[in-house]
Protein backbone atom coordinates (compact mmCIF):
# COMPACT_ATOMS: atom_id res chain seq x y z
CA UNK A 1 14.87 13.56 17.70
CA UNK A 2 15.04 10.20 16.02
CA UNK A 3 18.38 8.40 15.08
CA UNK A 4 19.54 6.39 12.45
CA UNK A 5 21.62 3.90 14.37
CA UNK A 6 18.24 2.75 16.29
CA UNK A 7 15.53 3.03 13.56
CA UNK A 8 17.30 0.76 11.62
CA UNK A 9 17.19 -2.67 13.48
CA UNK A 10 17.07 -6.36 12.12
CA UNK A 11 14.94 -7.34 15.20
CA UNK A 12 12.21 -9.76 14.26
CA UNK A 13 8.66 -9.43 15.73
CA UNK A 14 8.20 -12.42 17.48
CA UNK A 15 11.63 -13.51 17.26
CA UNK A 16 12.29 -10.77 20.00
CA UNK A 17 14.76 -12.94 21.70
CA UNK A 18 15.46 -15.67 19.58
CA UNK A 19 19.12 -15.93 17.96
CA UNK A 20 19.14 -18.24 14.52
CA UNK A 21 22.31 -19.49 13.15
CA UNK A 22 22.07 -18.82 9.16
CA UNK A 23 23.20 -20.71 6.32
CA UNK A 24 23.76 -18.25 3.57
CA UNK A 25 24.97 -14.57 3.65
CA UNK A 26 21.54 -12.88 2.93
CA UNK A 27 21.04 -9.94 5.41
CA UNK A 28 17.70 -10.16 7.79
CA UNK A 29 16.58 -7.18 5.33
CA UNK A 30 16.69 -9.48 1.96
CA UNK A 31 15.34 -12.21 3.78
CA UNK A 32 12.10 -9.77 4.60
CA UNK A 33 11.98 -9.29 0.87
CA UNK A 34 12.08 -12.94 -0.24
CA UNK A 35 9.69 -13.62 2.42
CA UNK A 36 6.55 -11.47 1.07
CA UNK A 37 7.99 -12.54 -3.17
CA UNK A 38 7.42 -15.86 -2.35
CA UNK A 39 4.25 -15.27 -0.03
CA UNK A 40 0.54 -16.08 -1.36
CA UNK A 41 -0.90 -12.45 -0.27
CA UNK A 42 1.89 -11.01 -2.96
CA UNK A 43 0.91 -13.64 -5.55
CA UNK A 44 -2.38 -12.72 -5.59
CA UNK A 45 -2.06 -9.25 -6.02
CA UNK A 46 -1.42 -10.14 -10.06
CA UNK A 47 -5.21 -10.09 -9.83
CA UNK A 48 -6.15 -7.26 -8.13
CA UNK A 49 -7.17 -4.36 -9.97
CA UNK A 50 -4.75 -1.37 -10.40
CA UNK A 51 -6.48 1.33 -11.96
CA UNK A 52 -7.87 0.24 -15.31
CA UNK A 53 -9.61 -3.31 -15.92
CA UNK A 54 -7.89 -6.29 -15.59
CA UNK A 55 -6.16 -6.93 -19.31
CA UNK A 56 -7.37 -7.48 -22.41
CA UNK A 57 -5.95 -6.89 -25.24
CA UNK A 58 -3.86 -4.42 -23.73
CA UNK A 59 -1.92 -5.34 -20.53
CA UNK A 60 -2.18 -2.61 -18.24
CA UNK A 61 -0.52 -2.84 -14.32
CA UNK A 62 -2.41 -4.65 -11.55
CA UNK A 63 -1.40 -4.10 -8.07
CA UNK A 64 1.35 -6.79 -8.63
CA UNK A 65 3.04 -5.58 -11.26
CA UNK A 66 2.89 -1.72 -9.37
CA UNK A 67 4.09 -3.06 -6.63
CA UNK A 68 7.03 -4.39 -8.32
CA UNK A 69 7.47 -1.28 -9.92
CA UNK A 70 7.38 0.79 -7.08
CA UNK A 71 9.84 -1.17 -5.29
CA UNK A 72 12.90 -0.49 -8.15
CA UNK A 73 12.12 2.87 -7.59
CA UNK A 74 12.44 2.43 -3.82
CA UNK A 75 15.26 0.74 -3.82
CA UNK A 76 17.37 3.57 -5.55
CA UNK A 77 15.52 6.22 -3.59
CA UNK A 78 16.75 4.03 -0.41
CA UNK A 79 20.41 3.38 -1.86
CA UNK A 80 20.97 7.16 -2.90
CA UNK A 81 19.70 9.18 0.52
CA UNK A 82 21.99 6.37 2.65
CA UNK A 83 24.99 7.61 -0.12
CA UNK A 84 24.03 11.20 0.70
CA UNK A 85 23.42 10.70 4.22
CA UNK A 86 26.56 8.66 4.70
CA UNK A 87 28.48 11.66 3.05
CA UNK A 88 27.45 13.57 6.03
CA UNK A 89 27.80 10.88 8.70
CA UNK A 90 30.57 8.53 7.67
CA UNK A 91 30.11 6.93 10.97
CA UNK A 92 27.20 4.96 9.42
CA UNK A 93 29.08 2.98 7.16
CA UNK A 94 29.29 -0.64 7.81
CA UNK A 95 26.34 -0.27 9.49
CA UNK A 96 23.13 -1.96 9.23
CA UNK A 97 21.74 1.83 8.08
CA UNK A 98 23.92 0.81 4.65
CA UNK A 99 20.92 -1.47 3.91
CA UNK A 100 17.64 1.13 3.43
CA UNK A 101 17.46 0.43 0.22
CA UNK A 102 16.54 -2.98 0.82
CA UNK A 103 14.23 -2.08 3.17
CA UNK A 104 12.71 0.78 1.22
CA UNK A 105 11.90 -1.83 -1.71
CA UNK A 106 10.89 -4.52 1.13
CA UNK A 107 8.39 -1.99 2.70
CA UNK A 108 7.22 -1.33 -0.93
CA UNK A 109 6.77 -5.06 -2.09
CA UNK A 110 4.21 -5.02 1.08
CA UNK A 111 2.62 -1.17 0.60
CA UNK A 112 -0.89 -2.61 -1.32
CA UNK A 113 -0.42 -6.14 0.17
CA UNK A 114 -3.76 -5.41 2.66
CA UNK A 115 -6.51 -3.59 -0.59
CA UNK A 116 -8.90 -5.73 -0.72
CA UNK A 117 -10.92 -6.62 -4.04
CA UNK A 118 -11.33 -3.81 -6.56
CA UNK A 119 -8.87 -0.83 -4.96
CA UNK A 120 -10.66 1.92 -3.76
CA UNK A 121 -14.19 1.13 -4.32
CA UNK A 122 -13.36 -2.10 -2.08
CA UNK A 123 -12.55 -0.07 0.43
CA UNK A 124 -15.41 1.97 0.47
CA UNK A 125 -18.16 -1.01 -0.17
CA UNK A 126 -15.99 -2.25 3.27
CA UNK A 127 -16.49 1.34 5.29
CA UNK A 128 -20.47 1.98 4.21
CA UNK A 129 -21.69 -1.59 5.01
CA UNK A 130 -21.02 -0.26 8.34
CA UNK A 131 -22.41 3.38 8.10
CA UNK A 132 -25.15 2.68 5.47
CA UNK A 133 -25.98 -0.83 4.73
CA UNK A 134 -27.12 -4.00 6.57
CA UNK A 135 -24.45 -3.47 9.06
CA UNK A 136 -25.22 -0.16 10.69
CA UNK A 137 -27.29 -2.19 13.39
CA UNK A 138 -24.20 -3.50 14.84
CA UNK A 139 -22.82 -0.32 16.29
CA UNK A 140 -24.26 -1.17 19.95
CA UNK A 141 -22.87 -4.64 19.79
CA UNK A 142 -19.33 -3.91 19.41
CA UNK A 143 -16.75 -1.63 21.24
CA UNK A 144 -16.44 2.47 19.79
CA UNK A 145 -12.77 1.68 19.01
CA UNK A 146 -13.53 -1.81 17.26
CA UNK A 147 -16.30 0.44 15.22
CA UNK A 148 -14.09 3.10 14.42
CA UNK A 149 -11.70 0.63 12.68
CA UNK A 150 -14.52 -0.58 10.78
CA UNK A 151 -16.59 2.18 9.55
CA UNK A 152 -13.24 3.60 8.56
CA UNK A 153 -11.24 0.50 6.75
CA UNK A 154 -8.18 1.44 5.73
CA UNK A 155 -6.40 -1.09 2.99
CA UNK A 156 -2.90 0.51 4.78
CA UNK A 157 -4.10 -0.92 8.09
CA UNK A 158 -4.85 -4.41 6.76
CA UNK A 159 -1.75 -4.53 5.23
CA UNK A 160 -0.31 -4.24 8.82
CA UNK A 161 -2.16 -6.51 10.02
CA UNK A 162 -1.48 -8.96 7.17
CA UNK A 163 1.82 -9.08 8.06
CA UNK A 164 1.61 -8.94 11.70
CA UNK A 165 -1.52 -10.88 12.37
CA UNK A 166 -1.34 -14.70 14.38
CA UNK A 167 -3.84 -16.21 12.04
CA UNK A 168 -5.30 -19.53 12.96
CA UNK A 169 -2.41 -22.07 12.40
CA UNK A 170 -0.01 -19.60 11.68
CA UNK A 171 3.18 -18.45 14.32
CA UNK A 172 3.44 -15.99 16.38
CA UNK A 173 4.14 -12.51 14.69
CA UNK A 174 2.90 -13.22 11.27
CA UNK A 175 5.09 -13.18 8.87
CA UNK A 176 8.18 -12.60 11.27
CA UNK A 177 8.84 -9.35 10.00
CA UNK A 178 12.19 -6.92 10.87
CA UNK A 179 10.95 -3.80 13.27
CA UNK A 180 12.34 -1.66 10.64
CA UNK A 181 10.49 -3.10 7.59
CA UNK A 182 7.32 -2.87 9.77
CA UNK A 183 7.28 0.85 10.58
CA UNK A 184 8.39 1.65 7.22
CA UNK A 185 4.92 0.56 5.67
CA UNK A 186 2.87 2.50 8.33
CA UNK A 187 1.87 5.44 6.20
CA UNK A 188 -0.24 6.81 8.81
CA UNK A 189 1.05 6.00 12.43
CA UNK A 190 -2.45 6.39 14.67
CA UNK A 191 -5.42 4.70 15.39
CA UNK A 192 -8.76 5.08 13.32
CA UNK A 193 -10.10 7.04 16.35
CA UNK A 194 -7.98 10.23 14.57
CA UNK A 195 -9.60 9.70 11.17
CA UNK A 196 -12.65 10.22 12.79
CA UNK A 197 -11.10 13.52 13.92
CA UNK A 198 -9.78 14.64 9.90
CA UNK A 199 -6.76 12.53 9.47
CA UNK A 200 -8.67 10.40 6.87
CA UNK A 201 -6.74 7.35 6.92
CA UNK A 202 -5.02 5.22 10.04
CA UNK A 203 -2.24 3.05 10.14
CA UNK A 204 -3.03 -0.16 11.91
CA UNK A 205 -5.76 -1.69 14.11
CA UNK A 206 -6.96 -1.72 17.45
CA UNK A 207 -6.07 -5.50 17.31
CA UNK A 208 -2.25 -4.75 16.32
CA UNK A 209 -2.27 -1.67 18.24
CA UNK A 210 0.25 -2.90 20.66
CA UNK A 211 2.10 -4.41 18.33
CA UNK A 212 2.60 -1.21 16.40
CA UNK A 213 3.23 0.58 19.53
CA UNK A 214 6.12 -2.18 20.74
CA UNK A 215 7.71 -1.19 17.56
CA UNK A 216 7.47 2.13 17.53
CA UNK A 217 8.67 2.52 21.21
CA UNK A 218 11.61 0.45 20.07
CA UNK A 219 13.31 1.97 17.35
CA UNK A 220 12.83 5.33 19.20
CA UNK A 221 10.17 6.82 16.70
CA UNK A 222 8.73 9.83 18.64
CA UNK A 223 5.31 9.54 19.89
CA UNK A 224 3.13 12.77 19.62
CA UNK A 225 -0.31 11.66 21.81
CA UNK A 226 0.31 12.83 25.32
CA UNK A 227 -1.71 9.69 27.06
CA UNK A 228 -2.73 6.70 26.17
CA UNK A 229 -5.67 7.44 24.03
CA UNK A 230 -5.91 8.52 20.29
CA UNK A 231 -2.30 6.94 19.59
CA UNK A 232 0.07 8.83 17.29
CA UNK A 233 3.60 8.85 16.24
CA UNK A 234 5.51 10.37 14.05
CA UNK A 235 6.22 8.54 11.00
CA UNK A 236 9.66 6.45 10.44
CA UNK A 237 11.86 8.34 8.17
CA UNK A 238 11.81 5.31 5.65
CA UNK A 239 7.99 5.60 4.92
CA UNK A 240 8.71 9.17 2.96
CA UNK A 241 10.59 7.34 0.60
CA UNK A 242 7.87 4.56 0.47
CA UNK A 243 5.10 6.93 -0.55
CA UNK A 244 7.44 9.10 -2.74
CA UNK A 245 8.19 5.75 -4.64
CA UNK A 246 4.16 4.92 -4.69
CA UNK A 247 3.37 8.62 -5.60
CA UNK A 248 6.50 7.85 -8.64
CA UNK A 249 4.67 5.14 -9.94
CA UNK A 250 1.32 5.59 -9.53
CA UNK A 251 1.23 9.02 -11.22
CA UNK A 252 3.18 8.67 -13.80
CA UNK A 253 2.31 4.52 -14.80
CA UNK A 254 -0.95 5.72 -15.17
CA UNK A 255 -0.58 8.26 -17.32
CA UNK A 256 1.53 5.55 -19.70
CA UNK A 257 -1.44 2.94 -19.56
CA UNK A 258 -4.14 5.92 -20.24
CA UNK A 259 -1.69 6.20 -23.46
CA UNK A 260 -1.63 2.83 -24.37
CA UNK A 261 -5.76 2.35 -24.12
CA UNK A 262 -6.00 6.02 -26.07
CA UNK A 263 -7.58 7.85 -23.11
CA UNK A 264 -4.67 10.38 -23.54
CA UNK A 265 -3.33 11.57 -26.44
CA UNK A 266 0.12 10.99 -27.88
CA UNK A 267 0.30 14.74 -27.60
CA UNK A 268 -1.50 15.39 -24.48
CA UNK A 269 1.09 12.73 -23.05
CA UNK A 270 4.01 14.34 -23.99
CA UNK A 271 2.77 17.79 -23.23
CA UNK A 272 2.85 16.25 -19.46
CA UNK A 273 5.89 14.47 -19.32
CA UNK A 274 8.40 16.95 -21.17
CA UNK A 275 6.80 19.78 -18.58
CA UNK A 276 9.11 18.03 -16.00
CA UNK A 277 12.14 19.34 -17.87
CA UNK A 278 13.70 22.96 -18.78
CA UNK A 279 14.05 23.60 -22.47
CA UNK A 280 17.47 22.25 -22.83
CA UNK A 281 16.57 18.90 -21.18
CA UNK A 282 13.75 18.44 -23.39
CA UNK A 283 15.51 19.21 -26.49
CA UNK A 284 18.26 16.70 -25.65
CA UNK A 285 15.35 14.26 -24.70
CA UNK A 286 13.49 14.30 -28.06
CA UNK A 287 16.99 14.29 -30.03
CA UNK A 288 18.01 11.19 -28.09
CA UNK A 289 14.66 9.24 -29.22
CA UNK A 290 15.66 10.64 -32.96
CA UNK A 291 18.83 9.44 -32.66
CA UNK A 292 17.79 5.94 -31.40
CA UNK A 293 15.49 5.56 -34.59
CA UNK A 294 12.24 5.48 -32.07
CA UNK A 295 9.49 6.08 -34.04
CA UNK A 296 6.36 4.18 -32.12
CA UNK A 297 4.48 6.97 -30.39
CA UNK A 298 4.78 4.27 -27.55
CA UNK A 299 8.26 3.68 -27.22
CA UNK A 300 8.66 7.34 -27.12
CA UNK A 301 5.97 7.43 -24.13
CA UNK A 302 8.29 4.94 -22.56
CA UNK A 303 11.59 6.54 -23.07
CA UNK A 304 10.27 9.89 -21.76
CA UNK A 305 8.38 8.58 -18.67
CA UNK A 306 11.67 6.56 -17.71
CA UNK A 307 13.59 9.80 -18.07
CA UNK A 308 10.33 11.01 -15.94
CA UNK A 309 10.50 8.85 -13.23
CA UNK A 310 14.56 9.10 -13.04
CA UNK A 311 13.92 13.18 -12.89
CA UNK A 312 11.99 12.73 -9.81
CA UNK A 313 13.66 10.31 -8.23
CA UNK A 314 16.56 12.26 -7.72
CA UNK A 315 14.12 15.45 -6.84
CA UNK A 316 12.85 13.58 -4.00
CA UNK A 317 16.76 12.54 -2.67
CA UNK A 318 17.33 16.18 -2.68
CA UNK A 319 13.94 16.88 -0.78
CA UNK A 320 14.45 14.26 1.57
CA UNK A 321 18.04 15.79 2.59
CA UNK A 322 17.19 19.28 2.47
CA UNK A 323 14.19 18.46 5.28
CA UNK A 324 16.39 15.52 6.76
CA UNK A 325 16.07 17.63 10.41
CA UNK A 326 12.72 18.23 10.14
CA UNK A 327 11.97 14.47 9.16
CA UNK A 328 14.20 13.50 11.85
CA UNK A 329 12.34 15.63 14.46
CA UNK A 330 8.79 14.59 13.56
CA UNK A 331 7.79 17.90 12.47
CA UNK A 332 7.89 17.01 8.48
CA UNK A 333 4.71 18.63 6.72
CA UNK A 334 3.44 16.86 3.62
CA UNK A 335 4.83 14.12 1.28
CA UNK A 336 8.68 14.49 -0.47
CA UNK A 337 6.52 15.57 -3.72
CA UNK A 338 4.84 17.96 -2.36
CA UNK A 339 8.04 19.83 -1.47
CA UNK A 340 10.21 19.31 -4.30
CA UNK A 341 11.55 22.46 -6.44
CA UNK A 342 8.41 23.92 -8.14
CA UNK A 343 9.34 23.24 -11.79
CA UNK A 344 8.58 19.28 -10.65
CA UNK A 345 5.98 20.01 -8.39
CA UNK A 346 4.00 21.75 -10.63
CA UNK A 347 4.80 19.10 -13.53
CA UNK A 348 3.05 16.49 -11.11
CA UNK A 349 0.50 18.60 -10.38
CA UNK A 350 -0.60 18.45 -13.87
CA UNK A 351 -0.12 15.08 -14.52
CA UNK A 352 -2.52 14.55 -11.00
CA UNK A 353 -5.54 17.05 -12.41
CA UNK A 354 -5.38 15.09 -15.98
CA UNK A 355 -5.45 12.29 -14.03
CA UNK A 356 -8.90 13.13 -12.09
CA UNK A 357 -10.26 15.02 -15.09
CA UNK A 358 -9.60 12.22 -17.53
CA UNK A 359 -8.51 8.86 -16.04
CA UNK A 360 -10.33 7.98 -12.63
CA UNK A 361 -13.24 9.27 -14.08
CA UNK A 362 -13.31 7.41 -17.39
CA UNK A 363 -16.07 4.83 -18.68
CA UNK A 364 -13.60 1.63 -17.94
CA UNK A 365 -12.80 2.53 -14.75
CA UNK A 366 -16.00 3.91 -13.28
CA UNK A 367 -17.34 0.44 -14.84
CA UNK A 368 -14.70 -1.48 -12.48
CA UNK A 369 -15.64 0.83 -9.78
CA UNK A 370 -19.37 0.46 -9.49
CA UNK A 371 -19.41 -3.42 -10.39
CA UNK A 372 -16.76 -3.68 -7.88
CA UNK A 373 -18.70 -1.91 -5.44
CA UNK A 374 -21.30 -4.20 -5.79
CA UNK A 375 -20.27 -6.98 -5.56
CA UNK A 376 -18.29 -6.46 -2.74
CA UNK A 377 -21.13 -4.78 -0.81
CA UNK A 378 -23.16 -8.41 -1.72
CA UNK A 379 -20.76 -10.41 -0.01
CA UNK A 380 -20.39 -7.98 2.97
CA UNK A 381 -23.89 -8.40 3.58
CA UNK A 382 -24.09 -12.18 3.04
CA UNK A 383 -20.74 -13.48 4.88
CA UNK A 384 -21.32 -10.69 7.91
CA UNK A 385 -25.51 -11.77 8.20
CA UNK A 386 -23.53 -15.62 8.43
CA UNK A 387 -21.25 -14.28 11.24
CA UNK A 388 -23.85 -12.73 13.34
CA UNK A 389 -26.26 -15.63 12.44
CA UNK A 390 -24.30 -18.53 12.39
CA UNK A 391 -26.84 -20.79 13.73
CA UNK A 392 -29.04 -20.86 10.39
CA UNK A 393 -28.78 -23.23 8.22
CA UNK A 394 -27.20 -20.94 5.37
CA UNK A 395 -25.09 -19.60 7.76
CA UNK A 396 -23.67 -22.61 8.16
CA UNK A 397 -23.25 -23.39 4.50
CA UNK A 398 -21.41 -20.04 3.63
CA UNK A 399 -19.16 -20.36 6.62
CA UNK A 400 -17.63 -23.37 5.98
CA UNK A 401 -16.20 -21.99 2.58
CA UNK A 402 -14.21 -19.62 4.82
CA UNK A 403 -10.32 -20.93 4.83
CA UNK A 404 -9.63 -22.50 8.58
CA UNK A 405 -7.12 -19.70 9.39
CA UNK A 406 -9.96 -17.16 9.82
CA UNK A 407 -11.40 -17.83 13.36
CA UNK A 408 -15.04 -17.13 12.06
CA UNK A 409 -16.15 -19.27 15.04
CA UNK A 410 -14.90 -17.61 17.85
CA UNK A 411 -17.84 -16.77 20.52
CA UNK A 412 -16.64 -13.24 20.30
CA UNK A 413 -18.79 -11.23 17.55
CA UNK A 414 -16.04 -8.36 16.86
CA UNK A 415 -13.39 -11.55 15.97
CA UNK A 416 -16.05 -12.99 13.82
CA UNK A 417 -16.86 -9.86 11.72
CA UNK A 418 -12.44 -9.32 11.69
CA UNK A 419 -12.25 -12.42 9.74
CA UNK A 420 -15.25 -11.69 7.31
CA UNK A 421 -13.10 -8.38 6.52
CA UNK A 422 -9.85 -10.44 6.41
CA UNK A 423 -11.67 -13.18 3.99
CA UNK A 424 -13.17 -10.87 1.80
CA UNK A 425 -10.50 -8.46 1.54
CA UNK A 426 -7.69 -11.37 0.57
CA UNK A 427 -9.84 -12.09 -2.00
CA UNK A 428 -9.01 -11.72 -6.28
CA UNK A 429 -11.42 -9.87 -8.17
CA UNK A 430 -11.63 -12.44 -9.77
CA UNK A 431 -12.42 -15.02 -6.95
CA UNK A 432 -14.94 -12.10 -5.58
CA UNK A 433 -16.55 -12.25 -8.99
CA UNK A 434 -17.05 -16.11 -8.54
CA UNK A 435 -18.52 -16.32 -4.89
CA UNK A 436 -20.43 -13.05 -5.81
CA UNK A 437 -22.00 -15.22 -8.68
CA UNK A 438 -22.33 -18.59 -6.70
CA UNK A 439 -24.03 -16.94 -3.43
CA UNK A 440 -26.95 -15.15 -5.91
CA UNK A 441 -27.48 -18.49 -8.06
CA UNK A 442 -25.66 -17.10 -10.94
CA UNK A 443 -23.56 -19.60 -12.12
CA UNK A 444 -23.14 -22.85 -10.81
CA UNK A 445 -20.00 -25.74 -10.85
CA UNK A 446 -19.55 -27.46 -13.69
CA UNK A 447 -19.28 -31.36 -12.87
């Protein structure tokens, strides 16, 4: 069993036993927060591709403004379970456990801080240099576990490491993150060696392994591998109400910005979003944008998908403290969506197979998706052929555009190829787009 009064700690990864004096009344929580709105990795995200292209004419969410996004909605989920939980355990107030709502929205802020270029087709570009492309020949020249991490990138694992990572230059423990803001981002506590083995995705590095394991160990999050192989936990309460936030957002944004570029219908749209309510509900709904003089089919998207998004918010408050022993236990099965009343449930699911049928597989974004792919796959095979050839003299050339915090290097080849994946994958589509063009003579400076 896991408790509340240890998971939540404001103990500060390599800061372990260091005791500041502060100057202002900000908790170590709110300080995580301003930390990673103020960092570069965050910044950037503004151009990194959401879903749909970068804007146009129409602005549509990149992973900046969804990340924003996601963390309102984490912060209430966060605020309401520690009101319903305190109900129960009134020994938790004045408590740090009062502040999970922070953390929730911190642990949000930082959820798609480590996708690299172009979501999900980044990714993949990442994982089949490896298994498919130039870089398949490098399997005997690195460690199984170092390959495993590869061949399987994971932008949830490189957002770990992001923030826990001693780049060149940089101090010790990364950003100098809480513990509790740290586990809450680790979607998927074990090692890439149990993707291999169906999990899919992995939650951190062999490089950060021990860091993730120091944590873990810490705030008394139960460990499920036996020995020291395969590592596995179970997951910090906190992160159900991270994903339940992302799953929010994600889901139902998406559906708003197919609207808005007339990939979904006005009617189609409505169709989903009114399913999440009994008759009575939606009545009162449609009355209330009559009565408000809304007549913009868009507004009326908007009013309905906040009502939306405040519908399953409070689902997943309910969920989370009707399963609060099982989550507490380790023995939780699924997400908080996938175990909320059915009316919701099978509202979302809805929304989720118009999403596959009609979004992710529409002309714009399979466009972003295969020049994305690409281009990403270019530089893989460029910037890793420089880090296993760094003698030649275009090795040379396209190294030294790699920032000084990477240790591209280091004698050791696995630490070379880490900070190709760490350069590349901090890149902007945008700035991908640009070396892409430069390294294949496409475009040139203008003097």
């Amino acid at each position: 069993m896991m408790y509340w009064d240890r998971l939540i700690s404001n103990i500060r990864l390599g800061q372990e036993h260091r005791h500041t004096m502060r100057h202002d009344d900000r908790s170590e929580f709110k300080r995580d927060y301003d930390r990673l709105i103020f960092s570069a990795p965050f910044r950037r995200m503004q151009n990194k591709t959401q879903v749909f292209p970068l804007p146009g004419s129409v602005f549509v969410h990149n992973r900046l403004t969804h990340s924003l996004e996601v963390a309102s909605v984490g912060m209430s989920l966060g605020n309401d379970v520690a009101h319903a939980v305190m109900k129960k355990r009134p020994e938790l107030a004045g408590t740090l456990f009062t502040q999970i709502g922070t953390i929730v929205s911190t642990a949000c802020l930082a959820h798609d801080m480590g996708n690299p270029p172009f979501g999900h087709s980044g990714e993949k570009a990442i994982q089949t240099f490896f298994t498919e492309g130039g870089g398949a020949s490098l399997k005997e020249k690195v460690s199984p576990r170092f390959w495993s991490d590869i061949t399987h990138f994971e932008g949830n694992a490189n957002a770990f490491r992001l923030l826990t990572h001693r780049f060149k230059g940089r101090r010790e423990g990364g950003f100098v993150m809480t513990y509790s803001t740290l586990a809450s981002i680790v979607k998927y506590p074990f090692a890439s060696t149990l993707a291999e083995k169906g999990h899919g995705k992995f939650g951190f590095f062999c490089s950060e392994e021990d860091i993730f394991t120091r944590i873990a160990d810490e705030l008394g999050i139960i460990r499920k591998s036996a020995d020291g192989r395969d590592t596995e936990y179970a997951r910090h309460p906190l992160v159900y109400l991270v994903e339940a936030a992302d799953d929010i957002c994600y889901e139902i944004m998406d559906i708003e910005d197919a609207h808005k570029l007339k990939i979904v219908s006005y009617e189609e749209t409505t169709g989903l979003f009114l399913d999440f309510f009994d008759e009575k509900a939606q009545a009162h709904i449609m009355q209330r944008i009559e009565d408000e003089g809304i007549t913009d089919n868009n507004e009326k998207v908007v009013y309905m998908r906040a009502c939306v998004i405040g519908a399953l918010e409070k689902a997943c408050v309910n969920t989370f403290m009707a399963h609060e022993q099982e989550i507490m236990s380790g023995e939780m099965r699924g997400s908080l969506i996938d175990n909320m009343d059915e009316r919701q449930a099978g509202a979302y699911r809805r929304c989720t197979e118009l999403s596959r049928q009609k979004i992710y597989k529409s002309k714009p974004v399979l466009d972003v998706e295969l020049s994305g792919y690409r281009i990403m796959a270019t530089l893989m095979e460029a910037m890793v052929d420089a880090a296993v050839n760094p003698e030649r003299f275009y090795s040379r050339q396209l190294i030294s555009r790699v920032s000084s915090q990477y240790d591209i290097y280091s004698p050791d080849l696995e630490t070379r190829l880490m900070a190709v994946i760490d350069y590349i994958s901090g890149m902007t589509d945008v700035y991908a787009l640009d070396i892409y063009q430069k390294i294949n003579g496409i475009s040139l400076p203008i003097v």
